[in-house]
PDB file of N, CA and C in Angstrom:
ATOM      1  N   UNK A   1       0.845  -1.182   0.000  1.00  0.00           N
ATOM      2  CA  UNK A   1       0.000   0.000   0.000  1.00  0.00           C
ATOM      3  C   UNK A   1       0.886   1.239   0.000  1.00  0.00           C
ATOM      4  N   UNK A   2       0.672   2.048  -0.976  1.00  0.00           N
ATOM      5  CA  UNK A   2       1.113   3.305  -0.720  1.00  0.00           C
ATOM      6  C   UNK A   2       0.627   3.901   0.340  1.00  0.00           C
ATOM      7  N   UNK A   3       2.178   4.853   0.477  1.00  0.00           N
ATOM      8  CA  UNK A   3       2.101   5.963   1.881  1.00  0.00           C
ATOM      9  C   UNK A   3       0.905   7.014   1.536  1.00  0.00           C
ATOM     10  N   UNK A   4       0.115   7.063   2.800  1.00  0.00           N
ATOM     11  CA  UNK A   4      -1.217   8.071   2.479  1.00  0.00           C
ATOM     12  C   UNK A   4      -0.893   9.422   3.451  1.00  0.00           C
ATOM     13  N   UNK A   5      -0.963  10.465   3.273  1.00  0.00           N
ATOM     14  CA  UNK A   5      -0.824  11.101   4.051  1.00  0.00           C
ATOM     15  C   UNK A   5      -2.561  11.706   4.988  1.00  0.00           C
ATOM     16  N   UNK A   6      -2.285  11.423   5.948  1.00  0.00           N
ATOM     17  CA  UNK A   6      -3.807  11.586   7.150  1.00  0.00           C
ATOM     18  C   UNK A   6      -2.983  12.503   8.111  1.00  0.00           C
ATOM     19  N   UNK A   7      -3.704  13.490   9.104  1.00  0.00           N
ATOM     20  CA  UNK A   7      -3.405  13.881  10.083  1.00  0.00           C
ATOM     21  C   UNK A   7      -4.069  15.393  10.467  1.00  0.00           C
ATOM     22  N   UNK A   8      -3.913  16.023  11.247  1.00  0.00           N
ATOM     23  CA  UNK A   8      -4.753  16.003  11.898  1.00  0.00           C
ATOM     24  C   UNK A   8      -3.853  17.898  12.464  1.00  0.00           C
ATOM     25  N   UNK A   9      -4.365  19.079  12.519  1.00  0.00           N
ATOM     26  CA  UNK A   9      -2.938  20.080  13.256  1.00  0.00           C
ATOM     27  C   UNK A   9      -3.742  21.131  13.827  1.00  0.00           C
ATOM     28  N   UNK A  10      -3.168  21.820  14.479  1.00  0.00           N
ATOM     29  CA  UNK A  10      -3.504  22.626  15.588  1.00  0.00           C
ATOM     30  C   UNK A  10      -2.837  23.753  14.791  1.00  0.00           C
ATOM     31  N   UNK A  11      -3.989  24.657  14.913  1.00  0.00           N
ATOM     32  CA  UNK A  11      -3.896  26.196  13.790  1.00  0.00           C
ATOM     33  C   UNK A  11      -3.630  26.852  15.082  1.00  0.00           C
ATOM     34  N   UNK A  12      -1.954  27.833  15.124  1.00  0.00           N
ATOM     35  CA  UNK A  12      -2.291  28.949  15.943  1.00  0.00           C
ATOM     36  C   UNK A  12      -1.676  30.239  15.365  1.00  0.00           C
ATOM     37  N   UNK A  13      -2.344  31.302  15.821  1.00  0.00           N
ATOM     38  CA  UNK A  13      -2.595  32.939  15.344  1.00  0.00           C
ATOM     39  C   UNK A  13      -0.907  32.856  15.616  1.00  0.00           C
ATOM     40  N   UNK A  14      -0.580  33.085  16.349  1.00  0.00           N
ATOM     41  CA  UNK A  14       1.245  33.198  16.581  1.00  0.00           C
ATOM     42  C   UNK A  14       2.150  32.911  15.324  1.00  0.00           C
ATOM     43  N   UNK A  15       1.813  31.755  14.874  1.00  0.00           N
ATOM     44  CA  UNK A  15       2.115  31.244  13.504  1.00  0.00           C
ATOM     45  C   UNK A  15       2.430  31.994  12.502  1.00  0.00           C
ATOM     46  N   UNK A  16       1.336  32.879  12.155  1.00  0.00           N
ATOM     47  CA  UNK A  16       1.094  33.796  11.245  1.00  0.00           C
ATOM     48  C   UNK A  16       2.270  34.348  10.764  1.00  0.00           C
ATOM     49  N   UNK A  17       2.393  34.936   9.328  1.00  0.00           N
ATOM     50  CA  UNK A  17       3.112  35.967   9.491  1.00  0.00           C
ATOM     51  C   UNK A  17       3.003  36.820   7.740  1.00  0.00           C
ATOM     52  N   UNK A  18       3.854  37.236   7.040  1.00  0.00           N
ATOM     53  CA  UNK A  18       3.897  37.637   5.552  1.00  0.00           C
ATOM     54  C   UNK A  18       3.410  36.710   4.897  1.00  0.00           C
ATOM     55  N   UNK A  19       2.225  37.486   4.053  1.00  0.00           N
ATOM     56  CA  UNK A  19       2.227  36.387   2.442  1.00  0.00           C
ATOM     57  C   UNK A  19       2.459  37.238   1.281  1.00  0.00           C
ATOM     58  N   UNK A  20       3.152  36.933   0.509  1.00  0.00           N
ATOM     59  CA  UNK A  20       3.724  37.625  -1.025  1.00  0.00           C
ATOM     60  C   UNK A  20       2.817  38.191  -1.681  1.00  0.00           C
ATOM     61  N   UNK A  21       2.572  39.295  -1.802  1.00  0.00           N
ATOM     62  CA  UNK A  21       1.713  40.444  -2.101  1.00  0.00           C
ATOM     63  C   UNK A  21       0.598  40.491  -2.006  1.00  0.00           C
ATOM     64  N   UNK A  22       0.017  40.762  -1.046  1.00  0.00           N
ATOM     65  CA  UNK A  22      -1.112  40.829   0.071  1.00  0.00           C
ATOM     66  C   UNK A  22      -0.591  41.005   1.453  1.00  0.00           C
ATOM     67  N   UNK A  23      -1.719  42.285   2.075  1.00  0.00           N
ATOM     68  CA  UNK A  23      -1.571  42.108   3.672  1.00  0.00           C
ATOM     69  C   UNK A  23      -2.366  41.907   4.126  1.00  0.00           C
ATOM     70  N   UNK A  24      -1.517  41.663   5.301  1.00  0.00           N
ATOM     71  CA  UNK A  24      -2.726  40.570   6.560  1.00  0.00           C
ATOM     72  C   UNK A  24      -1.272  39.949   6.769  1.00  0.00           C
ATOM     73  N   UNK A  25      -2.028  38.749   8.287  1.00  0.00           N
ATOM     74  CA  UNK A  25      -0.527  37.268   8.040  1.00  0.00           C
ATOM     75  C   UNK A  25      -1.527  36.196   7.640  1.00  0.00           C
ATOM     76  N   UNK A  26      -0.560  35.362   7.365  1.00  0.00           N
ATOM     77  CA  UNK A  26      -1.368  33.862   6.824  1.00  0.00           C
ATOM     78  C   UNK A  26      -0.572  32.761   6.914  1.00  0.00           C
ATOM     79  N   UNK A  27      -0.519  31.450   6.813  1.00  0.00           N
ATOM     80  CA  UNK A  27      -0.217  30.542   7.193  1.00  0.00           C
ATOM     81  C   UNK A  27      -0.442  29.466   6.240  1.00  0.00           C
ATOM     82  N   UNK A  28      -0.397  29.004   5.415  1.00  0.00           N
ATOM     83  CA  UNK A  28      -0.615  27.394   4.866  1.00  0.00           C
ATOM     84  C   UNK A  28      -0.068  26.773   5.811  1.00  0.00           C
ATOM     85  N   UNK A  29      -1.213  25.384   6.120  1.00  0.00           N
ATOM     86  CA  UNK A  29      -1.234  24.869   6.464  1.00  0.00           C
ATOM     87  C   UNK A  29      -1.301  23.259   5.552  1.00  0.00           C
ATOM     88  N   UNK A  30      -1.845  23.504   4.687  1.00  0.00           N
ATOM     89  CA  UNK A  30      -1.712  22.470   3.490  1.00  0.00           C
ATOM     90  C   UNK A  30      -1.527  23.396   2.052  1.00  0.00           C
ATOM     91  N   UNK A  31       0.235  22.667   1.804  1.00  0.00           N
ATOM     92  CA  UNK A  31       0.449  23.179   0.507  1.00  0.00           C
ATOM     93  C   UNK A  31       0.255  21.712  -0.563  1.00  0.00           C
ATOM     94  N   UNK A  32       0.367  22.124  -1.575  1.00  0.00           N
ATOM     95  CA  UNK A  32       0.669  21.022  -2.761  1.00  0.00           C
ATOM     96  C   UNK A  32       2.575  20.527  -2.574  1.00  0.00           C
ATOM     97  N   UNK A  33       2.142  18.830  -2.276  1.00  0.00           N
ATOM     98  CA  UNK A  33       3.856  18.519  -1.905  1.00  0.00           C
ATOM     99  C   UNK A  33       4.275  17.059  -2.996  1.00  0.00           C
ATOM    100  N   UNK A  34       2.839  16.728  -3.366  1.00  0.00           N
ATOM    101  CA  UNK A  34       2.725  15.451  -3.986  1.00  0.00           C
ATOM    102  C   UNK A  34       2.524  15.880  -5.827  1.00  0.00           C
ATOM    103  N   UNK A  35       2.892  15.122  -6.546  1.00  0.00           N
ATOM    104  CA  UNK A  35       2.103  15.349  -7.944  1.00  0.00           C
ATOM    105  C   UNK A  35       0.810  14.636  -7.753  1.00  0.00           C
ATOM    106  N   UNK A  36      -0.079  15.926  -8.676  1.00  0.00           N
ATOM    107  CA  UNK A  36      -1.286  15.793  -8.463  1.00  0.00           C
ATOM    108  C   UNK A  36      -2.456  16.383  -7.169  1.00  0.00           C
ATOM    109  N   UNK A  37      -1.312  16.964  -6.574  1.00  0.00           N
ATOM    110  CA  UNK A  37      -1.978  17.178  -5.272  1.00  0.00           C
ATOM    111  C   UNK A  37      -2.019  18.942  -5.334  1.00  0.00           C
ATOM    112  N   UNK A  38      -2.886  19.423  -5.161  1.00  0.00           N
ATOM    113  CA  UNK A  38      -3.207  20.646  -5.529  1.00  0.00           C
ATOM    114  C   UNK A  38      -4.016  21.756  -4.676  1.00  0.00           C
ATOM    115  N   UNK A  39      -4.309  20.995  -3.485  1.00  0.00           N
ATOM    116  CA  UNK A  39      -4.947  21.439  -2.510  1.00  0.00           C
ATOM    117  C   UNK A  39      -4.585  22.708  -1.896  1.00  0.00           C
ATOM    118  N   UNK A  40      -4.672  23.506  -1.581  1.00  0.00           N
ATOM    119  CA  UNK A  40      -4.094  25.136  -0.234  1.00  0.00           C
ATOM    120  C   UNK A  40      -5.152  25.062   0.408  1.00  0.00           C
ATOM    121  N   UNK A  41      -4.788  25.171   1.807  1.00  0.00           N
ATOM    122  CA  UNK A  41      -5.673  26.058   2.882  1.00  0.00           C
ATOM    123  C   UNK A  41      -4.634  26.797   4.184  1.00  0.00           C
ATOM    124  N   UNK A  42      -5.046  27.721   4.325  1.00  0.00           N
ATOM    125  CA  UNK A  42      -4.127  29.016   5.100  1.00  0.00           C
ATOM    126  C   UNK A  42      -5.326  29.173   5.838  1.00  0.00           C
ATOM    127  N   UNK A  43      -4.300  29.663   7.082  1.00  0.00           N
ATOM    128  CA  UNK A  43      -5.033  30.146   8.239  1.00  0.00           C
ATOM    129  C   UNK A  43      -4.556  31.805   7.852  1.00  0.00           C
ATOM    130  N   UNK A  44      -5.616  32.453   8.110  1.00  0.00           N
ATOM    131  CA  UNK A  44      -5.728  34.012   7.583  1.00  0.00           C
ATOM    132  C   UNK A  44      -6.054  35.600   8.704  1.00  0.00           C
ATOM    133  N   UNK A  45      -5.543  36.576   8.608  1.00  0.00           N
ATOM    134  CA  UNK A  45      -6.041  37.482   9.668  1.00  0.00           C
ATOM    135  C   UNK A  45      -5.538  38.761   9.116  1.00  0.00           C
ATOM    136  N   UNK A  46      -6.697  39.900   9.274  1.00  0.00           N
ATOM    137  CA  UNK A  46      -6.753  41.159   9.246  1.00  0.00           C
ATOM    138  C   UNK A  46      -6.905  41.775  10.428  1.00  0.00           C
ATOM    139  N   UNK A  47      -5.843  42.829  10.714  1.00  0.00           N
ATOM    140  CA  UNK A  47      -6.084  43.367  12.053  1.00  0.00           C
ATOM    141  C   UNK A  47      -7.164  44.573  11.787  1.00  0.00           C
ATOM    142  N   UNK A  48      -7.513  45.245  13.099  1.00  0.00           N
ATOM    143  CA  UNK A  48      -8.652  46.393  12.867  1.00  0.00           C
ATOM    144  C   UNK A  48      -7.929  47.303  11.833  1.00  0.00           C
ATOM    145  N   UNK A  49      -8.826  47.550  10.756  1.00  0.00           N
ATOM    146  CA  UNK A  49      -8.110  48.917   9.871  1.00  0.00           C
ATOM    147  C   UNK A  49      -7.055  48.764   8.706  1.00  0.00           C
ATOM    148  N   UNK A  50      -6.966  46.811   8.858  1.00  0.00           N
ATOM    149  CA  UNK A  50      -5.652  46.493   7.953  1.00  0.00           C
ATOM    150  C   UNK A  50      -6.582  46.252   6.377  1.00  0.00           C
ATOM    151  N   UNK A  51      -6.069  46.508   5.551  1.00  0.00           N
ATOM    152  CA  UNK A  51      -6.792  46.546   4.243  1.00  0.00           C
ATOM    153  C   UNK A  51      -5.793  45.349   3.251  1.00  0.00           C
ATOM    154  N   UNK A  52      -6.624  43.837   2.849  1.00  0.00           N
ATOM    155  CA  UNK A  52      -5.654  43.268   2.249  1.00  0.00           C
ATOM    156  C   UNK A  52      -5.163  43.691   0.496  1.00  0.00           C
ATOM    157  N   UNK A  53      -5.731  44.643   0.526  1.00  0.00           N
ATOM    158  CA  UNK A  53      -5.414  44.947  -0.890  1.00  0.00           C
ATOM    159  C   UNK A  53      -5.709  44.581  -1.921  1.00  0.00           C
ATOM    160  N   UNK A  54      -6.095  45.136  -3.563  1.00  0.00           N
ATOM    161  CA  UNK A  54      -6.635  43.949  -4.708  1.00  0.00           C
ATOM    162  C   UNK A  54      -5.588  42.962  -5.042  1.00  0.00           C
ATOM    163  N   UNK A  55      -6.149  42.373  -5.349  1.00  0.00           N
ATOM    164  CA  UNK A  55      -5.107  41.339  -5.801  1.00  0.00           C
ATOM    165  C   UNK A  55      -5.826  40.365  -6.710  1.00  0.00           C
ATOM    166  N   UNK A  56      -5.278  39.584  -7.367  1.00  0.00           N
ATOM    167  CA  UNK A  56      -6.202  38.373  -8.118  1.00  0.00           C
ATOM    168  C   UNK A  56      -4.911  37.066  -8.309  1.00  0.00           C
ATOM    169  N   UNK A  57      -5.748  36.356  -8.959  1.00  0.00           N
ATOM    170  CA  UNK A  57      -4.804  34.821  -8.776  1.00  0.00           C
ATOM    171  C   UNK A  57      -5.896  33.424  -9.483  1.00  0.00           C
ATOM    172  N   UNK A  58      -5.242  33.108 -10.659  1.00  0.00           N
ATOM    173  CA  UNK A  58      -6.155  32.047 -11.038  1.00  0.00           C
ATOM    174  C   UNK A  58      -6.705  30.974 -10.592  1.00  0.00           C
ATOM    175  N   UNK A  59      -6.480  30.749  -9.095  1.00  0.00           N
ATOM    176  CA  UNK A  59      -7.408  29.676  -8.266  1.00  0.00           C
ATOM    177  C   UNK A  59      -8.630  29.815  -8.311  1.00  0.00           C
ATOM    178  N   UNK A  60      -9.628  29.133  -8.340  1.00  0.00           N
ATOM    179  CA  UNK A  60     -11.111  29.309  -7.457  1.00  0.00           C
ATOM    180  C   UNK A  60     -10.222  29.191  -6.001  1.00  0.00           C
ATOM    181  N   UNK A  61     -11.498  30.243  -4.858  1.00  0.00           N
ATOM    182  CA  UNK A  61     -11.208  30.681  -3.947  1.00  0.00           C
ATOM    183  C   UNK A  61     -12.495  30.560  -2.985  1.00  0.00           C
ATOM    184  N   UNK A  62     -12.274  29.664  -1.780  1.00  0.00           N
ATOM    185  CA  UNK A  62     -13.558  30.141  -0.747  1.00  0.00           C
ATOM    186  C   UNK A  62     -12.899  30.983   0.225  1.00  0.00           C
ATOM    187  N   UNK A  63     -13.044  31.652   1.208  1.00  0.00           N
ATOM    188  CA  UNK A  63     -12.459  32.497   2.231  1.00  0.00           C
ATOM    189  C   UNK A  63     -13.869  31.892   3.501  1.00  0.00           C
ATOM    190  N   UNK A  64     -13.636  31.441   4.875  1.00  0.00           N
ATOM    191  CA  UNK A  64     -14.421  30.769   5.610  1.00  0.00           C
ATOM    192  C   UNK A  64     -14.130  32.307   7.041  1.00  0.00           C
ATOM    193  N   UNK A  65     -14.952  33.063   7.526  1.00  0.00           N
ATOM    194  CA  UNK A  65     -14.645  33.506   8.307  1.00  0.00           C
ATOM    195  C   UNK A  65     -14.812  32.759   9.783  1.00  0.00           C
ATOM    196  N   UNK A  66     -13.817  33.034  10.732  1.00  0.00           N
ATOM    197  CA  UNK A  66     -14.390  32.538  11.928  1.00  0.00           C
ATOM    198  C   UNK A  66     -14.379  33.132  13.316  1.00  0.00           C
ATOM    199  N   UNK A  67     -13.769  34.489  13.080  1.00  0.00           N
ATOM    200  CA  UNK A  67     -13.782  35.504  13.690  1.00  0.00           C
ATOM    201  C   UNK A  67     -14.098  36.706  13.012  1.00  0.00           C
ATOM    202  N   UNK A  68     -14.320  37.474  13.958  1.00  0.00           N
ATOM    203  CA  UNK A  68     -14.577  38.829  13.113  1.00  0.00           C
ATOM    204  C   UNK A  68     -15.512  39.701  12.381  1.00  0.00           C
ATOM    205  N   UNK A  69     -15.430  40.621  11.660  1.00  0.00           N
ATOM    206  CA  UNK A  69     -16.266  41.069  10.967  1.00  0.00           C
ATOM    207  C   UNK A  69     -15.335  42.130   9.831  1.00  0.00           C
ATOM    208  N   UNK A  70     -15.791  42.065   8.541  1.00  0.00           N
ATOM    209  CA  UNK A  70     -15.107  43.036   7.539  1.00  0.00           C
ATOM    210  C   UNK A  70     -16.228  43.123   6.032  1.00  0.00           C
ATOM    211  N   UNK A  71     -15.430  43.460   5.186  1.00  0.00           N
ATOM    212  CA  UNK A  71     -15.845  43.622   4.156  1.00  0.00           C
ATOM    213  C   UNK A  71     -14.947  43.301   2.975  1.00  0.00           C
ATOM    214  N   UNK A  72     -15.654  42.479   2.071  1.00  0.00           N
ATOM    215  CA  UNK A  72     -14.451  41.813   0.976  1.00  0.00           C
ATOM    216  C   UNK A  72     -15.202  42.925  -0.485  1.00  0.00           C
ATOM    217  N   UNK A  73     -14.511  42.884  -1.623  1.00  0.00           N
ATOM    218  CA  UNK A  73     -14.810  43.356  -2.190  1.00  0.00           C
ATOM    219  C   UNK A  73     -14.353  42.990  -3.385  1.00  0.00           C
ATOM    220  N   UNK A  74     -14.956  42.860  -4.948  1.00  0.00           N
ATOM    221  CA  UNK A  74     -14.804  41.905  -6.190  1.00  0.00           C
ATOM    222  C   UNK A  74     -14.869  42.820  -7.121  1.00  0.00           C
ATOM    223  N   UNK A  75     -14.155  42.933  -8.247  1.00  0.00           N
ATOM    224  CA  UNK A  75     -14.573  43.567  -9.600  1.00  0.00           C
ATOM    225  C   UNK A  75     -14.784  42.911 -10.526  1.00  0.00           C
ATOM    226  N   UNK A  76     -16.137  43.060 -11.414  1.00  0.00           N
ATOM    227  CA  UNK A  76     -16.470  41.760 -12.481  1.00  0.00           C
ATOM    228  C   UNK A  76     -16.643  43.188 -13.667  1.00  0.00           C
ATOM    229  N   UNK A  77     -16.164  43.371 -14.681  1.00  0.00           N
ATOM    230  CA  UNK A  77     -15.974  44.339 -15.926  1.00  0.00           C
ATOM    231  C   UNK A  77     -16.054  45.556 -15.453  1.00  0.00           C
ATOM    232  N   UNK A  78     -15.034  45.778 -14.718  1.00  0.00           N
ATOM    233  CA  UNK A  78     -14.443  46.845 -14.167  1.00  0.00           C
ATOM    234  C   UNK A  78     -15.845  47.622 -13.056  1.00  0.00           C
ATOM    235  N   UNK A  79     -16.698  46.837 -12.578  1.00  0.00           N
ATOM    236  CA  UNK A  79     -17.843  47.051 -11.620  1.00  0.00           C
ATOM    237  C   UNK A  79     -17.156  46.566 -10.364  1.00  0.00           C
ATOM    238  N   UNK A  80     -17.279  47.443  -9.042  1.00  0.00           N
ATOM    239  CA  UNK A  80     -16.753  46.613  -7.970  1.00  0.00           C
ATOM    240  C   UNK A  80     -18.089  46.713  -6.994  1.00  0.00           C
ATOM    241  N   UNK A  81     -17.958  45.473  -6.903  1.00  0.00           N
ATOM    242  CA  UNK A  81     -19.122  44.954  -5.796  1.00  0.00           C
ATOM    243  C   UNK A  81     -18.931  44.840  -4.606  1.00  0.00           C
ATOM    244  N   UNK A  82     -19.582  44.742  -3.366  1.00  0.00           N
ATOM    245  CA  UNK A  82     -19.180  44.631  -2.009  1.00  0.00           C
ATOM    246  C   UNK A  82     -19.967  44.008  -1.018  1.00  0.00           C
ATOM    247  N   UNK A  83     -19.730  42.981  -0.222  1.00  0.00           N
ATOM    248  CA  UNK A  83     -20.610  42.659   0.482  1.00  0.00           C
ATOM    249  C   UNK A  83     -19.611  42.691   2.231  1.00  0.00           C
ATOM    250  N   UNK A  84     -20.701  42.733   3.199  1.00  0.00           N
ATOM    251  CA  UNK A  84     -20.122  42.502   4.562  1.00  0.00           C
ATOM    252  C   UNK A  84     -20.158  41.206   4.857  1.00  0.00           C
ATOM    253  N   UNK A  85     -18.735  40.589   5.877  1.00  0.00           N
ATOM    254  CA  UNK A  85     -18.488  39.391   5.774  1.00  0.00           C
ATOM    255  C   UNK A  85     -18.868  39.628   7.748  1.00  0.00           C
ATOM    256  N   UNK A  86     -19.076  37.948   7.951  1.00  0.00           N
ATOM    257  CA  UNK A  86     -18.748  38.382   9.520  1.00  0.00           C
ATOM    258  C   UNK A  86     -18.657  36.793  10.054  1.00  0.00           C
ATOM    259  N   UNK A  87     -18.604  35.718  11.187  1.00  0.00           N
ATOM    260  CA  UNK A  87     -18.564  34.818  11.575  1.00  0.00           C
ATOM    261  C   UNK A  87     -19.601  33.740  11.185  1.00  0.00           C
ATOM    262  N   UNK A  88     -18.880  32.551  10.139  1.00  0.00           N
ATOM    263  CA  UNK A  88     -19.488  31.608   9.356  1.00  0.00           C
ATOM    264  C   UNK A  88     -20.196  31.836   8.141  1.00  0.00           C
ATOM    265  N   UNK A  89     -19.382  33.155   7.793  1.00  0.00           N
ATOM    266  CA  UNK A  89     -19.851  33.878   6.058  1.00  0.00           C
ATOM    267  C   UNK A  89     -18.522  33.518   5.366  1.00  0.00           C
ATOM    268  N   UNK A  90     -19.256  32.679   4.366  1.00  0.00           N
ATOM    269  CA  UNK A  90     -18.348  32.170   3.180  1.00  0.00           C
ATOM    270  C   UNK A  90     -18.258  33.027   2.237  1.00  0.00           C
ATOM    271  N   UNK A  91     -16.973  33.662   1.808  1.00  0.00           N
ATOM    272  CA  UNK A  91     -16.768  34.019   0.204  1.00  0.00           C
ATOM    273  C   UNK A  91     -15.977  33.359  -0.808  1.00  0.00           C
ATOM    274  N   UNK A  92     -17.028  33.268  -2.040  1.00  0.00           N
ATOM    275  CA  UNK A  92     -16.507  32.432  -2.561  1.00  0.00           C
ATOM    276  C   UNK A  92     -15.789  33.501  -4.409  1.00  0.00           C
ATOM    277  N   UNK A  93     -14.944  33.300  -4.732  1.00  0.00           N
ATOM    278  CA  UNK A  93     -15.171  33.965  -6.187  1.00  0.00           C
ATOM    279  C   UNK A  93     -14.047  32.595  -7.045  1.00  0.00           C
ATOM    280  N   UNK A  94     -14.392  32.914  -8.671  1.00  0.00           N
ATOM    281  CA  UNK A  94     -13.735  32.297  -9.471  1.00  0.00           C
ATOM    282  C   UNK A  94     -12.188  32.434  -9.494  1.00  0.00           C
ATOM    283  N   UNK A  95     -11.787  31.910  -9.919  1.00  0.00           N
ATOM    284  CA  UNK A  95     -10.361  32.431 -10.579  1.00  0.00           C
ATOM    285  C   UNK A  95      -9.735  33.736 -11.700  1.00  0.00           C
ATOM    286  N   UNK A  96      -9.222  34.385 -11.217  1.00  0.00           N
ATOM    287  CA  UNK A  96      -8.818  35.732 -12.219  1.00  0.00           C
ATOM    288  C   UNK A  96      -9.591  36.791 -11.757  1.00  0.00           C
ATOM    289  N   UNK A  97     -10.686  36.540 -10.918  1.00  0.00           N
ATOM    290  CA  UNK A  97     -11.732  37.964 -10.117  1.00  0.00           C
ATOM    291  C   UNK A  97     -10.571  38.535  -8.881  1.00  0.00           C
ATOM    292  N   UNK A  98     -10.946  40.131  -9.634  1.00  0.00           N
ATOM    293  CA  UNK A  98      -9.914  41.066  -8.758  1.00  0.00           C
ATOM    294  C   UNK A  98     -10.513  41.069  -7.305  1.00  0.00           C
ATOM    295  N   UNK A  99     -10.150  41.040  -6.475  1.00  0.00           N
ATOM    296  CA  UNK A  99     -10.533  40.815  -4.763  1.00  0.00           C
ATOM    297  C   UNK A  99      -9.838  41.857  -3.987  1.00  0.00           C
ATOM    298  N   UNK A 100     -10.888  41.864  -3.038  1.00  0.00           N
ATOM    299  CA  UNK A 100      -9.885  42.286  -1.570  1.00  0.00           C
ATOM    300  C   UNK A 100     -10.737  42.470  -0.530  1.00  0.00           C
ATOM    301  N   UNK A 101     -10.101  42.154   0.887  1.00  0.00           N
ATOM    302  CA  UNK A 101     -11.025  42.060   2.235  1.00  0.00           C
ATOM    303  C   UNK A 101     -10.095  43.534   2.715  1.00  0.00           C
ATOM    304  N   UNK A 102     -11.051  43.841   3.630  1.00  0.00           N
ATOM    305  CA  UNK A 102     -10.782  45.046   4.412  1.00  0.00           C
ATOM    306  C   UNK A 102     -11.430  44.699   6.109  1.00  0.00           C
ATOM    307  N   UNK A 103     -10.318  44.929   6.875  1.00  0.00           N
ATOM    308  CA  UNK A 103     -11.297  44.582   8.783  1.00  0.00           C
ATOM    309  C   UNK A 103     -11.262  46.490   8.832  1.00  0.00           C
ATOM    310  N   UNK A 104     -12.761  46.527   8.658  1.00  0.00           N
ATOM    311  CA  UNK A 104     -13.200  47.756   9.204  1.00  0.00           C
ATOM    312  C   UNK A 104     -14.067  48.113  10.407  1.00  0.00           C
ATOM    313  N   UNK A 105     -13.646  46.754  10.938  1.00  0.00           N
ATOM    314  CA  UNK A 105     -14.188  46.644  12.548  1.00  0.00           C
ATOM    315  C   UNK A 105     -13.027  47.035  13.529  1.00  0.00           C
ATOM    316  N   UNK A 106     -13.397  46.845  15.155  1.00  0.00           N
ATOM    317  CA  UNK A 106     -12.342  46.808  15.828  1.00  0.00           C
ATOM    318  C   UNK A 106     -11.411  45.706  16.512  1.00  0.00           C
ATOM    319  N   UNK A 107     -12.323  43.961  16.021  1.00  0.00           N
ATOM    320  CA  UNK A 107     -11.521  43.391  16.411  1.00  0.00           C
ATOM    321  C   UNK A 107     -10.706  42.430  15.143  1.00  0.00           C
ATOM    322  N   UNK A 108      -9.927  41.908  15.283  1.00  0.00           N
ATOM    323  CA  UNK A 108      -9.408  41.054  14.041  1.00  0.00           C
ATOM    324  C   UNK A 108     -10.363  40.202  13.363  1.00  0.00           C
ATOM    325  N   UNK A 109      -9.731  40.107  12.229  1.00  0.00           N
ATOM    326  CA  UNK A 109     -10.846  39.139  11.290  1.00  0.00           C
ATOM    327  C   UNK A 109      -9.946  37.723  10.938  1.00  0.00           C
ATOM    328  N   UNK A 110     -10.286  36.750  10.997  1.00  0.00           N
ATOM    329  CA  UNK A 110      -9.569  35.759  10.955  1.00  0.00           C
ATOM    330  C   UNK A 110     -10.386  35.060  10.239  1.00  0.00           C
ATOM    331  N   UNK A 111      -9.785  34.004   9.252  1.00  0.00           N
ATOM    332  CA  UNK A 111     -10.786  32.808   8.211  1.00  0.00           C
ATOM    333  C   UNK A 111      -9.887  32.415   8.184  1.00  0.00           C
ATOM    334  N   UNK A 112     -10.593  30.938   7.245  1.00  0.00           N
ATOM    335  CA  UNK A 112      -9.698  30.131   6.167  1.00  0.00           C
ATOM    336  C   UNK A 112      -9.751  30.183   5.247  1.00  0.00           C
ATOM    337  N   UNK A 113      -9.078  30.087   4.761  1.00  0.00           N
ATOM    338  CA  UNK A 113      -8.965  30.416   3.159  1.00  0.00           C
ATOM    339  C   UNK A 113      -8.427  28.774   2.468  1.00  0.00           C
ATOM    340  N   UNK A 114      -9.041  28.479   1.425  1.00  0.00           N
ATOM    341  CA  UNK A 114      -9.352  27.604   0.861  1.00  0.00           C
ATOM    342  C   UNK A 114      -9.352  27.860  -0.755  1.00  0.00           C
ATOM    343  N   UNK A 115      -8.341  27.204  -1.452  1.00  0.00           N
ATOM    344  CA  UNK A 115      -7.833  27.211  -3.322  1.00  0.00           C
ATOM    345  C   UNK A 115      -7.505  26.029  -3.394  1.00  0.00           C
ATOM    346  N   UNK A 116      -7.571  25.435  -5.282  1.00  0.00           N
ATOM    347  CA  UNK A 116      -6.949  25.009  -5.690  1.00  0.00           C
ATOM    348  C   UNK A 116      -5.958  25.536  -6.872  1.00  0.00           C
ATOM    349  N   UNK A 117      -5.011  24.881  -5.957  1.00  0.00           N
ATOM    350  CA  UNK A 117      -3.597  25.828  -7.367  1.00  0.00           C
ATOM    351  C   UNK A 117      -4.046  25.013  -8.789  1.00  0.00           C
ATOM    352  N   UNK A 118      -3.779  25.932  -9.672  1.00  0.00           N
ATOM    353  CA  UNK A 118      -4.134  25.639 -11.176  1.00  0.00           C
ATOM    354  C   UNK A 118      -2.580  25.401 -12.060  1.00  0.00           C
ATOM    355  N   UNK A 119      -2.585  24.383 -12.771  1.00  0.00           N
ATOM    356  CA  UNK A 119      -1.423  24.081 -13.014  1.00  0.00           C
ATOM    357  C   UNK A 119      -1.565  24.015 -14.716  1.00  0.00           C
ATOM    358  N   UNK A 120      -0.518  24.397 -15.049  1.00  0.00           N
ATOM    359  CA  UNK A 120      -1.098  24.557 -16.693  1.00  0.00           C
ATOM    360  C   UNK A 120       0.154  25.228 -17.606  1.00  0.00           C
TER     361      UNK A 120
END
């Protein structure tokens, strides 16, 4: 039998730190290590007032909040849309949609964030 990888980890905020163009800190916790394996999920956080900036990236993307409260924001033909995010609000967008979360609350906003890398 092939080696399977199972297990099981303890997410902590301390962890955190830079991700490559975007702010906030973040964390993968599952990268792609195998061929074929394509999975990301990061542990994620905006402090009060921190703005993660647009950005885009050809993954599909869910963002899972589990603290917090903010506002993410999408541009679909140069229209930017906005909705308020807050504890157990999923955002979800396609791949190549310009994004960005903003914590315009006072306490941190923390999710998971959830992609698959696109390989091509």
């Amino acid at each position: 039998m092939e080696k399977v990888d199972v297990w099981v980890v303890k997410l902590k905020e301390d962890e955190l730190g830079p991700a490559p163009g975007i702010k906030g800190s973040f964390k993968r916790f599952i990268n792609p290590s195998k061929p074929n394996q394509h999975l990301v999920c990061a542990l994620g956080r905006l402090d009060p007032g921190e703005d993660m900036g647009w950005h885009s990236h050809p993954e599909e993307e869910a963002f899972i909040i589990i603290s917090g409260k903010g506002l993410v924001r999408w541009k679909i033909n140069d229209q930017i849309h906005e909705a308020e995010v807050g504890y157990l609000d999923a955002f979800y967008k396609e791949g190549n949609v310009p994004h960005q979360m903003v914590n315009n609350y006072t306490e941190p906003l923390l999710g998971i964030a959830v992609k698959v890398e696109v390989y091509g």
